[in-house]
Protein backbone atom coordinates (compact mmCIF):
# COMPACT_ATOMS: atom_id res chain seq x y z
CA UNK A 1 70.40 -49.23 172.73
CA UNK A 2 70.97 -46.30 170.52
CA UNK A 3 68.28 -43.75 170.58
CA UNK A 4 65.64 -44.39 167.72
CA UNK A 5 66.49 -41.45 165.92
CA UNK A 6 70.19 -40.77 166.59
CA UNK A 7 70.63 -37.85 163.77
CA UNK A 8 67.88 -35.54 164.89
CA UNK A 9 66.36 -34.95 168.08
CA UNK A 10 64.58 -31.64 166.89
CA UNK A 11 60.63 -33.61 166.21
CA UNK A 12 57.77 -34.87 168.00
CA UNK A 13 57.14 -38.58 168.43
CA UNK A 14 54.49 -40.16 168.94
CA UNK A 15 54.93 -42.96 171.96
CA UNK A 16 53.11 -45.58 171.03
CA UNK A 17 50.67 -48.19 168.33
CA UNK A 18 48.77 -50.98 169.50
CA UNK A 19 47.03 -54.31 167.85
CA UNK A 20 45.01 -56.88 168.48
CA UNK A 21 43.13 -59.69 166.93
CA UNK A 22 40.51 -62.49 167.62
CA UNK A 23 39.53 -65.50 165.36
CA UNK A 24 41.98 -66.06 163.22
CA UNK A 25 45.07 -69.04 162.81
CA UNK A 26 48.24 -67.64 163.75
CA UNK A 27 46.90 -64.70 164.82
CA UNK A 28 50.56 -63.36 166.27
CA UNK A 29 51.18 -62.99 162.87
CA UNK A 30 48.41 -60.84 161.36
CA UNK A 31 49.30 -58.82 164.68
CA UNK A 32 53.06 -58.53 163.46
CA UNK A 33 51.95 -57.15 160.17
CA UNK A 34 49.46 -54.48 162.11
CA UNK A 35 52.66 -53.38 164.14
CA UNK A 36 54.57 -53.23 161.11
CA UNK A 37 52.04 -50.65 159.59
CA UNK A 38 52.03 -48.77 163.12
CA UNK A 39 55.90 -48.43 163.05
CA UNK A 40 55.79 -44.68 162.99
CA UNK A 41 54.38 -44.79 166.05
CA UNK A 42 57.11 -46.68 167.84
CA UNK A 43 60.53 -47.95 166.56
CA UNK A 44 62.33 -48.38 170.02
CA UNK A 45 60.94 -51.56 170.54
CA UNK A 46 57.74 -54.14 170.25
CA UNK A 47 55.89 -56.90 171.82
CA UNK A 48 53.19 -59.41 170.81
CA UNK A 49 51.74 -61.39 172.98
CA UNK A 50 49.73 -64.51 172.23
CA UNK A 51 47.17 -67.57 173.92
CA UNK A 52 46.94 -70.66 172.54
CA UNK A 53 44.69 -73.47 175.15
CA UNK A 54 48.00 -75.97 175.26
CA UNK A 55 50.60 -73.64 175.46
CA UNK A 56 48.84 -70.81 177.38
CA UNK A 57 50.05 -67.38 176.99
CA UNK A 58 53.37 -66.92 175.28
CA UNK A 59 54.93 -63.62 174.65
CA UNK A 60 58.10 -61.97 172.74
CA UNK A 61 59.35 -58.76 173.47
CA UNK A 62 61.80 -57.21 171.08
CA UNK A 63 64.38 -54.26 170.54
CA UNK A 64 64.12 -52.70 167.14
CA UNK A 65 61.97 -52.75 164.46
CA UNK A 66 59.20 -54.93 163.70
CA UNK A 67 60.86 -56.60 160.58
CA UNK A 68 64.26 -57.45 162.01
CA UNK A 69 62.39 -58.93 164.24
CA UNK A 70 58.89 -60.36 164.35
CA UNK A 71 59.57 -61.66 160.45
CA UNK A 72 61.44 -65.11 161.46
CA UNK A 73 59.65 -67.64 161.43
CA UNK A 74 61.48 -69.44 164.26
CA UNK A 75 60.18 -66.36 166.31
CA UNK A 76 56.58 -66.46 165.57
CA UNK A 77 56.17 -70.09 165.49
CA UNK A 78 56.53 -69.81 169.43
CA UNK A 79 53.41 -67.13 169.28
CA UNK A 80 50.62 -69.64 168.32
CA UNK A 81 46.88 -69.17 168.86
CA UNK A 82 44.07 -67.55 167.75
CA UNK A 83 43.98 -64.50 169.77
CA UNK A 84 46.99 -61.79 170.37
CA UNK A 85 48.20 -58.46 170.81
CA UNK A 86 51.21 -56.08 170.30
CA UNK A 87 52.48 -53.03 171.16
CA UNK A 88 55.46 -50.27 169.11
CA UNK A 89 57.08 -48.48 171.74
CA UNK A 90 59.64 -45.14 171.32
CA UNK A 91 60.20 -43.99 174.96
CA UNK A 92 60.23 -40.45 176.68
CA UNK A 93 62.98 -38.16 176.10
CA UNK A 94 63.57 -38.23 179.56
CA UNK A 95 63.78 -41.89 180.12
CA UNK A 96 66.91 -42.99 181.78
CA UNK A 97 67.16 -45.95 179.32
CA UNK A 98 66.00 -48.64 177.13
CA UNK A 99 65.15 -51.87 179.48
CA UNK A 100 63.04 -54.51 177.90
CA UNK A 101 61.14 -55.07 181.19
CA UNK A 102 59.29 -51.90 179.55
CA UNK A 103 58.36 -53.27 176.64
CA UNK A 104 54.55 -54.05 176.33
CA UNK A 105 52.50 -55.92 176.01
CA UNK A 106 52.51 -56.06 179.80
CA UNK A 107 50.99 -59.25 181.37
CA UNK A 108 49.22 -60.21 184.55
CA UNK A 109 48.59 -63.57 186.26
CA UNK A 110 44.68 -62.99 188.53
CA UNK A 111 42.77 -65.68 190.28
CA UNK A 112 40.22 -66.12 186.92
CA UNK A 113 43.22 -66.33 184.97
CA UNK A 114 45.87 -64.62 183.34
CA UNK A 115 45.68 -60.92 181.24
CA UNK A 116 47.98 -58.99 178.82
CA UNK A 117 47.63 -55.18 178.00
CA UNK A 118 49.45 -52.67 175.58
CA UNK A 119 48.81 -48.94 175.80
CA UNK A 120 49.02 -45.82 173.86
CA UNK A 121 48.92 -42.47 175.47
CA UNK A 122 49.92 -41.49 178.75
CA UNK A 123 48.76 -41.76 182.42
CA UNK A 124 49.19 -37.97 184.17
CA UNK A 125 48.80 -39.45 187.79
CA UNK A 126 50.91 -42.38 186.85
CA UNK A 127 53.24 -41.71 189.35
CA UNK A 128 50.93 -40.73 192.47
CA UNK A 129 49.52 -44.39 191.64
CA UNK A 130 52.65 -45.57 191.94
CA UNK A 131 53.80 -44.43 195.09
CA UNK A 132 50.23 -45.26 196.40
CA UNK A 133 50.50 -48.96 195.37
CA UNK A 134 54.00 -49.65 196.18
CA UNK A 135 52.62 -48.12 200.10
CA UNK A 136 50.45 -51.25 199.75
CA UNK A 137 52.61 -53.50 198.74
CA UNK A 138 53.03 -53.90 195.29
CA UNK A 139 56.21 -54.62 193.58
CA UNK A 140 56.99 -52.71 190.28
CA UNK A 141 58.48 -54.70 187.17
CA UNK A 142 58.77 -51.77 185.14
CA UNK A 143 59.34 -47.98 184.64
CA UNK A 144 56.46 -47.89 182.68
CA UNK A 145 53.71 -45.90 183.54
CA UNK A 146 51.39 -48.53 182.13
CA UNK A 147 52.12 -51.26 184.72
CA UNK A 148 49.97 -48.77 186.89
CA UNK A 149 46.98 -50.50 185.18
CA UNK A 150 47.74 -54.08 186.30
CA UNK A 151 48.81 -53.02 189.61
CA UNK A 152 45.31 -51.70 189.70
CA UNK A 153 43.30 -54.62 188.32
CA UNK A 154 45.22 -57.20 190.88
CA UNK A 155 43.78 -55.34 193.43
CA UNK A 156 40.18 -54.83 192.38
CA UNK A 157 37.53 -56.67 193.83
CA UNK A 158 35.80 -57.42 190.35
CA UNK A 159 34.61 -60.60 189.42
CA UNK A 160 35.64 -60.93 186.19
CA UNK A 161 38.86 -59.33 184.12
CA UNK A 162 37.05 -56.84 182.54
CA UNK A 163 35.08 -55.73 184.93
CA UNK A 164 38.53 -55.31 186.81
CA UNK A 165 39.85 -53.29 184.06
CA UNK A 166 36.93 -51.17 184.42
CA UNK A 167 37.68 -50.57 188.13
CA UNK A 168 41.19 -50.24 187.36
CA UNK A 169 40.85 -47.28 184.32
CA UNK A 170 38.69 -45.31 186.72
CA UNK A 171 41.39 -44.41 188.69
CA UNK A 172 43.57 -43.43 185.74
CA UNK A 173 43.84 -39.73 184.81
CA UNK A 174 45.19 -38.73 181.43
CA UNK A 175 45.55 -40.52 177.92
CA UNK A 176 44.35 -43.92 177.54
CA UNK A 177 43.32 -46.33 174.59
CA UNK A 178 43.93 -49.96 175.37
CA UNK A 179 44.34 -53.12 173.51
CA UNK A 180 43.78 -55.83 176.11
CA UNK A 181 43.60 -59.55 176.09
CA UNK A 182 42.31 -62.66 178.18
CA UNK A 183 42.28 -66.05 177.55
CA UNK A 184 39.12 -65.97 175.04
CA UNK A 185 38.43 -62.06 174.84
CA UNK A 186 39.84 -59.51 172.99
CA UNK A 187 39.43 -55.95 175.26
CA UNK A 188 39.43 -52.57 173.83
CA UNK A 189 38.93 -49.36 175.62
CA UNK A 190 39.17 -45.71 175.26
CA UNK A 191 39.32 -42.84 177.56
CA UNK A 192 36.22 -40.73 178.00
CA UNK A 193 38.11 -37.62 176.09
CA UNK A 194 38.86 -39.64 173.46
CA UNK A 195 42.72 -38.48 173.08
CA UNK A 196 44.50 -41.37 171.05
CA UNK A 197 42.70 -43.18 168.49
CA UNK A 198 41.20 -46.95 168.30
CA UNK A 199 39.64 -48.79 165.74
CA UNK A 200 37.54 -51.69 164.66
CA UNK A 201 37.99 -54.00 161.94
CA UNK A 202 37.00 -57.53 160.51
CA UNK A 203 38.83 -59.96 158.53
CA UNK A 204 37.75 -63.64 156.96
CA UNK A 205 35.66 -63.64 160.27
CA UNK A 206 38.06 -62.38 163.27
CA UNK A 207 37.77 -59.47 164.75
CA UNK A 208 40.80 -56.58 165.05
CA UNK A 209 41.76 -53.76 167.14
CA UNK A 210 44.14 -51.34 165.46
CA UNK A 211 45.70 -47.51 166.25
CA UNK A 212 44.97 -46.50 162.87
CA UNK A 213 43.02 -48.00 159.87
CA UNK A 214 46.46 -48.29 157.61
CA UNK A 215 46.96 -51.45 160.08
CA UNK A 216 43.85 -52.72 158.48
CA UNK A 217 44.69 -52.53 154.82
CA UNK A 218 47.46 -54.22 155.59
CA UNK A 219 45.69 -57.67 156.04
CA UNK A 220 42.84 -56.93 154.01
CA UNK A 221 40.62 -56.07 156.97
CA UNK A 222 37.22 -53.76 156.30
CA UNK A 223 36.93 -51.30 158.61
CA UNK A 224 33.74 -51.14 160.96
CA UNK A 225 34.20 -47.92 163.19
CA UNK A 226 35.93 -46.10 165.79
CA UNK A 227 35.83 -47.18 169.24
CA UNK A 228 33.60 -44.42 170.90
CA UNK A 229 35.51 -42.12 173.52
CA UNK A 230 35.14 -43.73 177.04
CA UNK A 231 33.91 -46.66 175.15
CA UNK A 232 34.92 -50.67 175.84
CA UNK A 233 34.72 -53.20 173.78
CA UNK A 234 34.88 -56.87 174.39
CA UNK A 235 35.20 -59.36 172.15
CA UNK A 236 34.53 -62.74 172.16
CA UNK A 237 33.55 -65.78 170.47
CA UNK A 238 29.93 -64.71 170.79
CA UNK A 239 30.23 -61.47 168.84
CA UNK A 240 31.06 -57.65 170.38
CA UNK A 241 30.02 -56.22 173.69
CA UNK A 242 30.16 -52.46 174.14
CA UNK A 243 29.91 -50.62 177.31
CA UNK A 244 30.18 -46.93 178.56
CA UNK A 245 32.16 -47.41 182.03
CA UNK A 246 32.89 -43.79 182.71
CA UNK A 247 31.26 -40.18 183.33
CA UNK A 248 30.52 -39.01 179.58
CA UNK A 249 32.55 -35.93 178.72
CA UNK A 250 32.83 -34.01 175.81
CA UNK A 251 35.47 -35.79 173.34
CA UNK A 252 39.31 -33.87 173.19
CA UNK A 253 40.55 -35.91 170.28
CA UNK A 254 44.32 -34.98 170.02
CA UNK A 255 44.27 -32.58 166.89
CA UNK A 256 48.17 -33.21 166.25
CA UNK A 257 46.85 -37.16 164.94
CA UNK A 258 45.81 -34.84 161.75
CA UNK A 259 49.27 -32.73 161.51
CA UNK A 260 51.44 -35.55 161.84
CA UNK A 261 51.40 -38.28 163.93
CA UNK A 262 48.89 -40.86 161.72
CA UNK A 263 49.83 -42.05 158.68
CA UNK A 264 48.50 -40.19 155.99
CA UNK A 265 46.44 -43.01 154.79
CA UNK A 266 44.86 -43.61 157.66
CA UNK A 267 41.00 -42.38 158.12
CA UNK A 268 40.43 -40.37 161.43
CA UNK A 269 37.32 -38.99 162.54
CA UNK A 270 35.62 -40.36 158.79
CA UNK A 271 38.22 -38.20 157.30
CA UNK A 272 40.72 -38.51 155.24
CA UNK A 273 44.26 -37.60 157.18
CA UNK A 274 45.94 -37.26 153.65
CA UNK A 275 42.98 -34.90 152.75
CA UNK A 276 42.97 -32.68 155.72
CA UNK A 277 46.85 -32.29 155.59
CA UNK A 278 46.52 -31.09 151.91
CA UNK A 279 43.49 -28.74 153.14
CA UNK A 280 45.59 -27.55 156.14
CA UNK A 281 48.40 -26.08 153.45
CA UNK A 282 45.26 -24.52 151.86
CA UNK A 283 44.16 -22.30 154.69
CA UNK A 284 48.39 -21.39 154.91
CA UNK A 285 48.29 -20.32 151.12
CA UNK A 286 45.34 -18.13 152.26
CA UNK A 287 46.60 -16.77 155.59
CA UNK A 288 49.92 -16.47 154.71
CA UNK A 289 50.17 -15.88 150.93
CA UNK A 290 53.88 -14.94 149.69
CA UNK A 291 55.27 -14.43 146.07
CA UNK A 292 57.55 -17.39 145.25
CA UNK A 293 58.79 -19.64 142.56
CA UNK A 294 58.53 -23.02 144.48
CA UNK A 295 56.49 -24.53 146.87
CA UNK A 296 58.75 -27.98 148.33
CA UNK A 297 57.84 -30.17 151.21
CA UNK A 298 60.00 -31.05 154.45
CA UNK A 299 60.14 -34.93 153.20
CA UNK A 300 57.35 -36.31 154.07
CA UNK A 301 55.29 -35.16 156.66
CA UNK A 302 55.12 -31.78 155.01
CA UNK A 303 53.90 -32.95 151.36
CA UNK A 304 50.77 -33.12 151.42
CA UNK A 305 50.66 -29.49 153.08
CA UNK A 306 53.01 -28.25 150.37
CA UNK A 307 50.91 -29.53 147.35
CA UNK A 308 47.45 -27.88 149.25
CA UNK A 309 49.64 -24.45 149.72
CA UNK A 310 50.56 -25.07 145.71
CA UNK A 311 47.21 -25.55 144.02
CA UNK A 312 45.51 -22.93 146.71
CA UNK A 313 48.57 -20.41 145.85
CA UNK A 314 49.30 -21.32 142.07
CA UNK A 315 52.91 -21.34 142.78
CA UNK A 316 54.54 -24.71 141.11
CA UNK A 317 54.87 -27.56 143.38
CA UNK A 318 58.36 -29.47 143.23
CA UNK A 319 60.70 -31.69 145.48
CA UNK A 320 63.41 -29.45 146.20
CA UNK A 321 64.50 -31.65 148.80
CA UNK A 322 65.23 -35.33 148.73
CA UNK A 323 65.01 -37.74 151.46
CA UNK A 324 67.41 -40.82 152.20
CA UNK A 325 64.73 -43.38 152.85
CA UNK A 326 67.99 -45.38 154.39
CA UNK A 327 69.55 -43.97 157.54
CA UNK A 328 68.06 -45.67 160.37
CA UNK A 329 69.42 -46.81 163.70
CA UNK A 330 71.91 -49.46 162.39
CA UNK A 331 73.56 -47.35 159.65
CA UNK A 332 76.82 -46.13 161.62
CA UNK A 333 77.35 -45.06 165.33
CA UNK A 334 76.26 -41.87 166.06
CA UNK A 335 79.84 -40.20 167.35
CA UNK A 336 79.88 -36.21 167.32
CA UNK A 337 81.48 -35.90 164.47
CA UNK A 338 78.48 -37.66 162.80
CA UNK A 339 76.19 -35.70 165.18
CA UNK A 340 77.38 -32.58 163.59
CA UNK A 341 76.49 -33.30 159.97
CA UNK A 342 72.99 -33.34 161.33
CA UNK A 343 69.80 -33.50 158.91
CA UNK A 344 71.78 -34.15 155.76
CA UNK A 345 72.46 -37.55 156.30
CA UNK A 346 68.76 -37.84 155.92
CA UNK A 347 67.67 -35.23 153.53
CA UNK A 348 69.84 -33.65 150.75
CA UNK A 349 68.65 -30.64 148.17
CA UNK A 350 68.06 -30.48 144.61
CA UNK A 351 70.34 -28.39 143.51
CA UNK A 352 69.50 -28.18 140.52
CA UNK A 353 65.97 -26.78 140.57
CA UNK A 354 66.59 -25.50 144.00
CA UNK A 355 69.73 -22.56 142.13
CA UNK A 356 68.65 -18.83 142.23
CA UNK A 357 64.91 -19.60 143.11
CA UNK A 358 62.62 -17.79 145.99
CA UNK A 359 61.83 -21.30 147.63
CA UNK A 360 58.55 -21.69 150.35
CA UNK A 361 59.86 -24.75 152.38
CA UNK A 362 56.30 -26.00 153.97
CA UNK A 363 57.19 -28.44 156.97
CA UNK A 364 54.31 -29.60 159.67
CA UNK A 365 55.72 -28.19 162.60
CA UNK A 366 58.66 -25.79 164.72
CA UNK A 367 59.95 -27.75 167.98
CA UNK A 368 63.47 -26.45 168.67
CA UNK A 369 64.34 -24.97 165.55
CA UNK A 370 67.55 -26.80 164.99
CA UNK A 371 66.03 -28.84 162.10
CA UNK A 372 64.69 -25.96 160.54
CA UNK A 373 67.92 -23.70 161.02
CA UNK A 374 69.67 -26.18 158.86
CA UNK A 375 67.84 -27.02 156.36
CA UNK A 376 67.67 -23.84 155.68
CA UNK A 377 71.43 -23.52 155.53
CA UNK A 378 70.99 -26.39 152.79
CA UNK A 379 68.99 -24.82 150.79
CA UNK A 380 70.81 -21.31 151.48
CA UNK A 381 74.10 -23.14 150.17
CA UNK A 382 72.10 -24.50 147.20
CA UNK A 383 72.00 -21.07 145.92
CA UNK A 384 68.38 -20.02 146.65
CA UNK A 385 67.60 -16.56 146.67
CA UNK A 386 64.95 -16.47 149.27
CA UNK A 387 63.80 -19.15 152.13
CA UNK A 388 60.42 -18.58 153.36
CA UNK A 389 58.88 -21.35 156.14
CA UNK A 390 55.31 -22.01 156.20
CA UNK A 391 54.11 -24.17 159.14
CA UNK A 392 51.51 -27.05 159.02
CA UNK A 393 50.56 -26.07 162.46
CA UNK A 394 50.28 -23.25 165.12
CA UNK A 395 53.30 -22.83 166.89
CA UNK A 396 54.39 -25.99 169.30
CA UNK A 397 54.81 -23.65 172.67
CA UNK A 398 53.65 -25.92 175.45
CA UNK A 399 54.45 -29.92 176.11
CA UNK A 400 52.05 -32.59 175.44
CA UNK A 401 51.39 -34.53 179.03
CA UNK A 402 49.03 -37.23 177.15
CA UNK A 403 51.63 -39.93 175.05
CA UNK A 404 53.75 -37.52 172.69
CA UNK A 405 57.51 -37.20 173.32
CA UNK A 406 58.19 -33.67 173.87
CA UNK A 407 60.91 -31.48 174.99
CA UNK A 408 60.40 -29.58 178.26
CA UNK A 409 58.32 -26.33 177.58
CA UNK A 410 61.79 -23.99 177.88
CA UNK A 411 63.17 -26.05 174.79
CA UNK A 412 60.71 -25.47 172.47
CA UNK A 413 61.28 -22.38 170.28
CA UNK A 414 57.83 -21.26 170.52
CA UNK A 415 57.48 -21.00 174.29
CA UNK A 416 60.18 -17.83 174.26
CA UNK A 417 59.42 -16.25 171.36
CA UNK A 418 56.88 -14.37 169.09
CA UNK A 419 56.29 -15.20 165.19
CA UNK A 420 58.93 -12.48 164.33
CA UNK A 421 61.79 -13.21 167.04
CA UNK A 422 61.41 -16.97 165.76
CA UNK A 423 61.73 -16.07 161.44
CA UNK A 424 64.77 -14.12 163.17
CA UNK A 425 66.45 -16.46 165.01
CA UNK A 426 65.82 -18.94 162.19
CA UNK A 427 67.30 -16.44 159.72
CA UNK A 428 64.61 -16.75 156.83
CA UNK A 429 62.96 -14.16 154.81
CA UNK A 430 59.37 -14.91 156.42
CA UNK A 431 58.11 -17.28 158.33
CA UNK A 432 54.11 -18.03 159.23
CA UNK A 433 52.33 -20.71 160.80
CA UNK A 434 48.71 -21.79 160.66
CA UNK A 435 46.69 -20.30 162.76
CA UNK A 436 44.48 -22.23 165.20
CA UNK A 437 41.43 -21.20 163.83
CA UNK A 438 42.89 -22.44 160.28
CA UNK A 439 44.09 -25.66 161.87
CA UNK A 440 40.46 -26.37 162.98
CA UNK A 441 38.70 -25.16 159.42
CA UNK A 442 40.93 -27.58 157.54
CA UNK A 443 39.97 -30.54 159.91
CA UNK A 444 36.29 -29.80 159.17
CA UNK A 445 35.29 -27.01 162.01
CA UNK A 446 34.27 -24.43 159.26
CA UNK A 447 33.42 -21.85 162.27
CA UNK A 448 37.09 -22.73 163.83
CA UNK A 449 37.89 -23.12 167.19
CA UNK A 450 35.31 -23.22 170.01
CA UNK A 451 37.09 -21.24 172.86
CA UNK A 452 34.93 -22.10 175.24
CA UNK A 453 34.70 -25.50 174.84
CA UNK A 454 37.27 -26.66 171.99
CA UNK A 455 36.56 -29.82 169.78
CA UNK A 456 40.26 -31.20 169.72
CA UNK A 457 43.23 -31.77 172.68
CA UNK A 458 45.06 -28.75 171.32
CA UNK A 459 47.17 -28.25 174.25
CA UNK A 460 50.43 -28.10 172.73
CA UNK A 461 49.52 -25.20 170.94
CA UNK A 462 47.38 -23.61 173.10
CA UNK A 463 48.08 -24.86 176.47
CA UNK A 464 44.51 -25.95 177.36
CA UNK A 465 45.39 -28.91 179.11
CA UNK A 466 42.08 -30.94 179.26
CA UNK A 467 43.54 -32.98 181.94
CA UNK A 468 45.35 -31.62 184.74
CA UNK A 469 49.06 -33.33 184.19
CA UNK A 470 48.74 -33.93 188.22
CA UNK A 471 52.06 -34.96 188.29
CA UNK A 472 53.97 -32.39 186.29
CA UNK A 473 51.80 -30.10 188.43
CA UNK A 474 53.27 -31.51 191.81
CA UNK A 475 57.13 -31.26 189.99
CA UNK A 476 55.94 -27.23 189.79
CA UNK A 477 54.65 -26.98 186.00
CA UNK A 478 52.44 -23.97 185.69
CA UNK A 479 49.04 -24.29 183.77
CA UNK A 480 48.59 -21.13 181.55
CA UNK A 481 44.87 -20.12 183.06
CA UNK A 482 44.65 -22.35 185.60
CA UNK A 483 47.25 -21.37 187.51
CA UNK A 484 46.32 -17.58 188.02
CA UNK A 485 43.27 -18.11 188.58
């Protein structure tokens, strides 16, 4: 398997979307759609898993994307039922490899029948668990942190599978919302901080579990509400039970959903992510004002930021760079000499409005600066007069432990260097992020951030981990405050 992005390694991805639905004919196919709307989330691989009483549980798991795949009708005519679930996938940087043993949804055979789950986030004592269970017995399928959680349930003494899951999810530390299914229910849980997002939906009477609420447009679903952090959900032909199986902590939804990850028609939070992106390049056009003759967007997570920073700064909005909406994994092998032409197989510049203006590039975030070094060489050889950066979010200096893909904290720019060694290195004539405070106004916390007991997982940019990554701990990572003290 090539990697899933083979032209730029210089962005954070999120790992993972998950789907689910109950009631509905075919319902392996309403839950192909879903993952087809979740595809930013994942495009290393997917799964869907589905029951139907003859046939039992029948699953696919798949390399790819969702519509070279899960599309064929010879395919999904082996998913039938009424109830199923599916899981987008893009693994860790540091995997060793793409197997398809670790593609979700995962499934488990228990004495009161069989089980499938799919996860999004990331277990931090994942692999203490492991080395725990495997002590006791237990034989490992996967590399998959997520097979922790079945490996867990086998060995509860629960009656029932939920109740099971329950036991299971209490021994989990980190990042967890779950799409989980049995032979008649349809499970949903998240963890008590709340990290990655899960939704409710309905749709010609069936129920539907969903990463974002784009997946629900998609098939014409209404939207009901979030699942509560530390809340389960299960869901049956009887109607929706909810239960609070864990210690109730203040929620740490991961603030980064806003900057980037979620689509930006998805609702998070009752707001609008489209909305609070555009707001977000309003506090930059007020922190970090700069006199320009074009605002343009890093295609596309950075447009909505660019036309906030625009109407806030009254300096004309245009798209001075254009995307290729085409290169994906399949287009050509990846050899170095392909390597080296880098972003512009994806993005090209306007030459023609781009010629002897000052141009503010507004992008949503700094990881290694590569990207950023070169597409400000394209714009450079495009004959601007000035570059200047302005960043959707406060500078990405520490790694995210709780289902992002990010480089090791040395890699990132922002972990070695101040504001003004990082517009150096990147050779522009300014460069300014949002600040924290201006991160957390434009997501609807007019008095900012509350140091002493923030609203959002802002770790990455603050490295306030609100979950000890036990296991990076034991490797020798070093908490900011936690350490010394």
């Amino acid at each position: 398997m090539p990697p899933a992005h083979p032209f730029d390694d210089d962005e954070l991805r999120e790992e993972c979307g998950v789907y689910g639905v109950l009631g509905v004919a075919d319902a392996a196919n309403f839950v192909a759609l879903g993952l087809h709307a979740l595809q930013h989330r994942g495009q290393e691989a997917g799964g869907i898993v589905a029951y139907e009483p003859e046939t039992g549980f029948n699953a696919a798991h798949r390399f790819g994307y969702v519509r070279d795949n899960f599309t064929r009708q010879s395919l999904m005519e082996t998913l039938p039922g009424m109830l199923s679930i599916g899981h987008v996938r893009y693994s860790t940087a540091g995997s060793k490899g793409a197997a398809i043993r670790d593609v979700q949804p995962f499934f488990g055979e228990f004495s009161m029948g069989g089980a499938a789950i799919a996860h999004n986030g990331n277990i931090t004592n994942a692999e203490a668990l492991r080395r725990e269970l495997i002590e006791r017995g237990s034989i490992f399928q996967s590399s998959s942190d997520s097979e922790c959680i079945i490996h867990l349930m086998a060995r509860s003494l629960q009656k029932d599978i939920p109740e099971r899951m329950e036991d299971a999810l209490r021994r989990v530390e980190g990042a967890f919302s779950i799409v989980a299914m049995t032979r008649s229910q349809l499970i949903g849980v998240r963890d008590p901080l709340g990290v990655r997002p899960l939704v409710l939906g309905r749709v010609a009477g069936a129920y539907v579990l969903s990463s974002e609420t784009c997946a629900l447009d998609i098939i014409g679903a209404d939207y009901l509400r979030e699942i509560e952090p530390g809340e389960m959900v299960v869901i049956d032909d009887n109607g929706i039970d909810s239960r609070f199986p864990f210690r109730p902590q203040s929620p740490r939804f991961c603030i980064f959903e806003h900057v980037y990850f979620s689509r930006p028609d998805s609702i998070l939070g009752g707001r609008s992510v489209y909305e609070t992106r555009r707001q977000i390049g309003v506090e930059l056009a007020r922190e970090a004002p700069v006199e320009a003759d074009l605002v343009c967007p890093v295609p596309d997570s950075g447009t909505p930021a660019a036309i906030g920073f625009s109407q806030e700064s009254g300096i004309p909005y245009a798209m001075g760079i254009i995307r290729n909406q085409y290169v994906g994994r399949t287009f050509i092998e990846p050899t170095e000499q392909i390597r080296n032409m880098g972003v512009r197989l994806k993005l090209n510049v306007n030459r023609a409005l781009i010629k002897g203006k000052r141009v503010v590039l507004v992008d949503d975030s700094v990881v290694r600066g590569t990207t950023s070094r070169k597409i400000k060489e394209m714009i450079l050889d495009a004959g601007a007069a000035e570059v200047h950066f302005r960043i959707a979010s406060p500078p990405t200096a520490w790694p995210c432990f709780y289902g992002v893909d990010t480089p090791q904290r040395e890699k990132l720019l922002a972990a070695g260097m101040s504001e003004e060694e990082m517009r150096s290195h990147l050779q522009v004539d300014s460069l300014r992020f949002v600040t924290l405070d201006g991160l957390y106004r434009a997501v609807g916390e007019a008095q900012g951030r509350d140091a002493g007991c923030p609203q959002y997982c802002d770790a990455c940019f603050s490295g306030d981990y609100p979950v000890a990554p036990s296991d990076m701990i034991e490797k020798g990572f070093q908490l900011k405050v936690k350490a010394a003290e």
